[in-house]
C-alpha atoms as a PDB file:
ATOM      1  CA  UNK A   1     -36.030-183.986-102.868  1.00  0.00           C
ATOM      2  CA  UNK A   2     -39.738-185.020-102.270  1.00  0.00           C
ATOM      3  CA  UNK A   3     -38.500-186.865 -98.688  1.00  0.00           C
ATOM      4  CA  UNK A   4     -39.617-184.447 -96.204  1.00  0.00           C
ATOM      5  CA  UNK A   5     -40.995-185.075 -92.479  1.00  0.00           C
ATOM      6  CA  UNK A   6     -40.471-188.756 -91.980  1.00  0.00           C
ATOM      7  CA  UNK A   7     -37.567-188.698 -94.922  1.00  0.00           C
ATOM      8  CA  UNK A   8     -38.465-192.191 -96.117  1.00  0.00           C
ATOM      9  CA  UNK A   9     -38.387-194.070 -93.341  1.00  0.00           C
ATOM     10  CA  UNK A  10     -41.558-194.479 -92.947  1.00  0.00           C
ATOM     11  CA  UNK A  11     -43.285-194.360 -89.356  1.00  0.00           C
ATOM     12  CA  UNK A  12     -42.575-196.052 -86.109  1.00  0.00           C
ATOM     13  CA  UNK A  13     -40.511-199.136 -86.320  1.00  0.00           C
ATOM     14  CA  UNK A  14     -37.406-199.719 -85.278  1.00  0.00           C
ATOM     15  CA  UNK A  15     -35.885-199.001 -88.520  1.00  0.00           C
ATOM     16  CA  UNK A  16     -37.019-195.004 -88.359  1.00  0.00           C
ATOM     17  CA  UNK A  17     -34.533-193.498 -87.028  1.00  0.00           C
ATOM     18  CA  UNK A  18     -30.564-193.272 -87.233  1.00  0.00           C
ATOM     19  CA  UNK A  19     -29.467-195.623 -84.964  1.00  0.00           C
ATOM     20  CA  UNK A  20     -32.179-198.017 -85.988  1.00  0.00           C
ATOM     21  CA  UNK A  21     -30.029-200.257 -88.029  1.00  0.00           C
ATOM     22  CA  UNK A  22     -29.936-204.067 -86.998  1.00  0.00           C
ATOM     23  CA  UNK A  23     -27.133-206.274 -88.213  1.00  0.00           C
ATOM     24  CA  UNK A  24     -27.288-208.260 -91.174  1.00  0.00           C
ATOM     25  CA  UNK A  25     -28.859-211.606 -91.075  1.00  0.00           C
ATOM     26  CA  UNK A  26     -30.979-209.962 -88.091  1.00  0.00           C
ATOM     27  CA  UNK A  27     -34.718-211.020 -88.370  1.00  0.00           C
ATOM     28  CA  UNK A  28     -36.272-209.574 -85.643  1.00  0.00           C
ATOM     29  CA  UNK A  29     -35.672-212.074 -82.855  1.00  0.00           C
ATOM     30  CA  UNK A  30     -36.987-215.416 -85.334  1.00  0.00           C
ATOM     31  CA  UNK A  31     -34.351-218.110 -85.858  1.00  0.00           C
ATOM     32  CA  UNK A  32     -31.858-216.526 -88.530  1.00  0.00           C
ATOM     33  CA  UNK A  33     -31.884-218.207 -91.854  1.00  0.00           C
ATOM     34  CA  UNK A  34     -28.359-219.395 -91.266  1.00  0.00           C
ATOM     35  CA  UNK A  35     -28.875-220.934 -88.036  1.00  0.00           C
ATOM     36  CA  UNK A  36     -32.186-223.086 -88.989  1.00  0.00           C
ATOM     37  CA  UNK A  37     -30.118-224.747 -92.386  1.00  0.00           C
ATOM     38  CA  UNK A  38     -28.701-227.820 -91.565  1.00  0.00           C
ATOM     39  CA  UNK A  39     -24.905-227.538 -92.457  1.00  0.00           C
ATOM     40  CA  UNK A  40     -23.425-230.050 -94.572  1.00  0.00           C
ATOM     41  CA  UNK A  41     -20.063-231.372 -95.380  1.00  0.00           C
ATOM     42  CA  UNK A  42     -16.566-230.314 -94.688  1.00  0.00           C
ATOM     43  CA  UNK A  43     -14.059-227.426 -96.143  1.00  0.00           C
ATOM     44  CA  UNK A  44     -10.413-228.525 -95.732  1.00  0.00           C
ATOM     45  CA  UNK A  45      -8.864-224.983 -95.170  1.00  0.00           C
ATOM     46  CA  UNK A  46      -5.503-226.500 -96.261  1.00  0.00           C
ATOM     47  CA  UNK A  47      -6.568-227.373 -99.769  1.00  0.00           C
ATOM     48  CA  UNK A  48      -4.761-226.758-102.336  1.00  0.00           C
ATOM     49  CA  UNK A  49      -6.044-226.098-105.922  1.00  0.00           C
ATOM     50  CA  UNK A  50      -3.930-226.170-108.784  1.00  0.00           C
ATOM     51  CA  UNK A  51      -4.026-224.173-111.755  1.00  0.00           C
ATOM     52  CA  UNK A  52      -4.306-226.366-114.595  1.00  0.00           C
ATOM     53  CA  UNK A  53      -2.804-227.023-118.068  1.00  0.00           C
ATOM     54  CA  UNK A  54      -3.696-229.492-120.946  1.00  0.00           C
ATOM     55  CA  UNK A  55      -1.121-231.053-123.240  1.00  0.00           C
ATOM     56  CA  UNK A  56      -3.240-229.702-126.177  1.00  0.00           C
ATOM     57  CA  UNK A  57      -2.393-226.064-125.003  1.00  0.00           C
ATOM     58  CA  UNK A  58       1.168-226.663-124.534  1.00  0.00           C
ATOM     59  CA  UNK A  59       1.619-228.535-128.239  1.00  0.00           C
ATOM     60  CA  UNK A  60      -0.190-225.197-129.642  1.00  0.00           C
ATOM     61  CA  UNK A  61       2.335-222.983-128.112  1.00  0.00           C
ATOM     62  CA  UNK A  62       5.504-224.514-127.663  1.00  0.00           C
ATOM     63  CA  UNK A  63       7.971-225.674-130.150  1.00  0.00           C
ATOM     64  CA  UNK A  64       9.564-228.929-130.051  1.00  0.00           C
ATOM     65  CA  UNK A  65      12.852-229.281-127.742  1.00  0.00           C
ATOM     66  CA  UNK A  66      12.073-226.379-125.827  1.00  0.00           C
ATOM     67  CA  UNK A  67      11.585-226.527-121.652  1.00  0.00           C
ATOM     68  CA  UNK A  68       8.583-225.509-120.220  1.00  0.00           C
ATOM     69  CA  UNK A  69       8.381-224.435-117.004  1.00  0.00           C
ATOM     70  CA  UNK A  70       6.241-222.072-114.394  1.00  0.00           C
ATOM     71  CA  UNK A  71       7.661-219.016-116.011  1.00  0.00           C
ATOM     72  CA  UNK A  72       7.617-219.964-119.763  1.00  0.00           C
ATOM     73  CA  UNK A  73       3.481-220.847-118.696  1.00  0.00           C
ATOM     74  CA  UNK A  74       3.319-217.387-117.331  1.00  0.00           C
ATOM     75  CA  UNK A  75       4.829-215.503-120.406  1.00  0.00           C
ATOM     76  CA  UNK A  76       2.653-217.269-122.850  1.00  0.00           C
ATOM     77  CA  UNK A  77      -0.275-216.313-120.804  1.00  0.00           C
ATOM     78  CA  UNK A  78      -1.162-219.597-120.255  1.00  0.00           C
ATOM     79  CA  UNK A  79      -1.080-218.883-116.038  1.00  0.00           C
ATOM     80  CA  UNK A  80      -2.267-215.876-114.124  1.00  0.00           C
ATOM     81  CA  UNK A  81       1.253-214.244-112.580  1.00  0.00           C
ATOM     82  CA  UNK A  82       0.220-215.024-109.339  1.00  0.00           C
ATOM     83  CA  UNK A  83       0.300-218.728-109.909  1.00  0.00           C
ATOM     84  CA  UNK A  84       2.247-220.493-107.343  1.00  0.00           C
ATOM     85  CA  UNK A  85       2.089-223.926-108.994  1.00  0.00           C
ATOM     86  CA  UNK A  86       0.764-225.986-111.781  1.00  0.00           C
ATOM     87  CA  UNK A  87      -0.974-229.182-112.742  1.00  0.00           C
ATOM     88  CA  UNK A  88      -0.582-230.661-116.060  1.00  0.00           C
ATOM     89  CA  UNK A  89      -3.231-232.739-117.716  1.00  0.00           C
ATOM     90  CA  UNK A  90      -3.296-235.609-120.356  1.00  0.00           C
ATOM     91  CA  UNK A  91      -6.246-233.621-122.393  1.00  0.00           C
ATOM     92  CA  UNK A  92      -5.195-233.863-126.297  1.00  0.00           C
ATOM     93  CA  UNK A  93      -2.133-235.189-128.032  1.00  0.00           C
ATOM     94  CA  UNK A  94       1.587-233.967-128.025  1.00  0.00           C
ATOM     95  CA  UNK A  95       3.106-234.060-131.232  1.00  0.00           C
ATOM     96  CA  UNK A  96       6.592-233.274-130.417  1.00  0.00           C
ATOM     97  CA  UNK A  97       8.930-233.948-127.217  1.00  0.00           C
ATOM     98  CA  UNK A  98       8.943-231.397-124.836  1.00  0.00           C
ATOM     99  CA  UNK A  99      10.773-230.903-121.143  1.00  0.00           C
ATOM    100  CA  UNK A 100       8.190-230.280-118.482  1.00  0.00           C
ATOM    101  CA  UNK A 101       8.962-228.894-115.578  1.00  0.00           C
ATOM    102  CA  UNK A 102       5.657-229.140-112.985  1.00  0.00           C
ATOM    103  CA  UNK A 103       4.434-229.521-109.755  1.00  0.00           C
ATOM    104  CA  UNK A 104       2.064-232.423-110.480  1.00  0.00           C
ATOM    105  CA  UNK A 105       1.087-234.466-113.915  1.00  0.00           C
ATOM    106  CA  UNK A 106      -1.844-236.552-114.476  1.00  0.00           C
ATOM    107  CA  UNK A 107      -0.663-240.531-115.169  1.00  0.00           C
ATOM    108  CA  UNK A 108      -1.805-239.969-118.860  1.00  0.00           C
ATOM    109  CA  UNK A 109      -0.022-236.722-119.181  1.00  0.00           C
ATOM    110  CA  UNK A 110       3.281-238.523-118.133  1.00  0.00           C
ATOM    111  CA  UNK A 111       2.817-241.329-120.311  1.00  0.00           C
ATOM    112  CA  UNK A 112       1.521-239.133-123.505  1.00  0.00           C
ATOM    113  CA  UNK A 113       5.036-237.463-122.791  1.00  0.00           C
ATOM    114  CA  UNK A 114       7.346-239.907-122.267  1.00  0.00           C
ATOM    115  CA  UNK A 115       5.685-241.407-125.366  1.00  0.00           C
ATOM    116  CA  UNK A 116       6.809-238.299-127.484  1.00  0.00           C
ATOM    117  CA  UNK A 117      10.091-238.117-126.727  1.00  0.00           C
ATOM    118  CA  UNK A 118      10.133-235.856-123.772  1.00  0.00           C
ATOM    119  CA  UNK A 119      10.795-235.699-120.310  1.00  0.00           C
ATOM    120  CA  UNK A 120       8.242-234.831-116.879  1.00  0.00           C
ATOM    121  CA  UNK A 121       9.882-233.281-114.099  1.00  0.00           C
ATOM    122  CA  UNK A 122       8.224-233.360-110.680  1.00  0.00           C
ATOM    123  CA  UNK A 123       9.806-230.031-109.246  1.00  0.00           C
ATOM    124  CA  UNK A 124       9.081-228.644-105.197  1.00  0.00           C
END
């Protein structure tokens, strides 16, 4: 294979034979790279972010009277199936009335709804 005697490793150093392996982030004893940033800010580890849906998406692919819910989103492929929840948003217009059935609405995608005819249900 071409790598004979020191099989690419080079000379001495602690990185020539098996065992030499240091851990990642390891610099040789200087100040890691992580430890002389300064760290910044805060990551709530109870966040929760919700998937997203416009009105314009929902006018394109629902017909009017009909209910939409977590499960109708999921069989239009308008949510992954692993979606727990969703968020709708007041982004275009709704042309028809519609029942939807959400976790959370936007204030203008309430009011765009209302104003069509059609009903916003807050569910769990």
């Amino acid at each position: 294979s071409g790598l004979g005697k020191q099989s690419g490793r080079g000379g001495k150093g602690q990185k020539h034979t098996k065992s030499g392996n240091v851990r990642v982030g390891f610099e040789g004893g200087q100040m890691p790279m992580q430890r002389r940033l300064p760290k910044r800010g805060f990551s709530n580890p109870f966040r929760v972010e919700w998937p997203v849906v416009n009105l314009a998406e929902l006018a394109r692919h629902f017909a009017a009277g009909s209910t939409v819910d977590l499960s109708a989103l999921k069989d239009k492929g308008l949510l992954r199936r692993r979606a727990a929840g969703v968020k709708v948003l007041g982004q275009g217009d709704l042309g028809h009335a519609l029942t939807v059935k959400a976790n959370k609405f936007s204030r203008s995608a309430k009011e765009k709804i209302e104003q069509a005819g059609g009903t916003a249900e807050v569910v769990g």
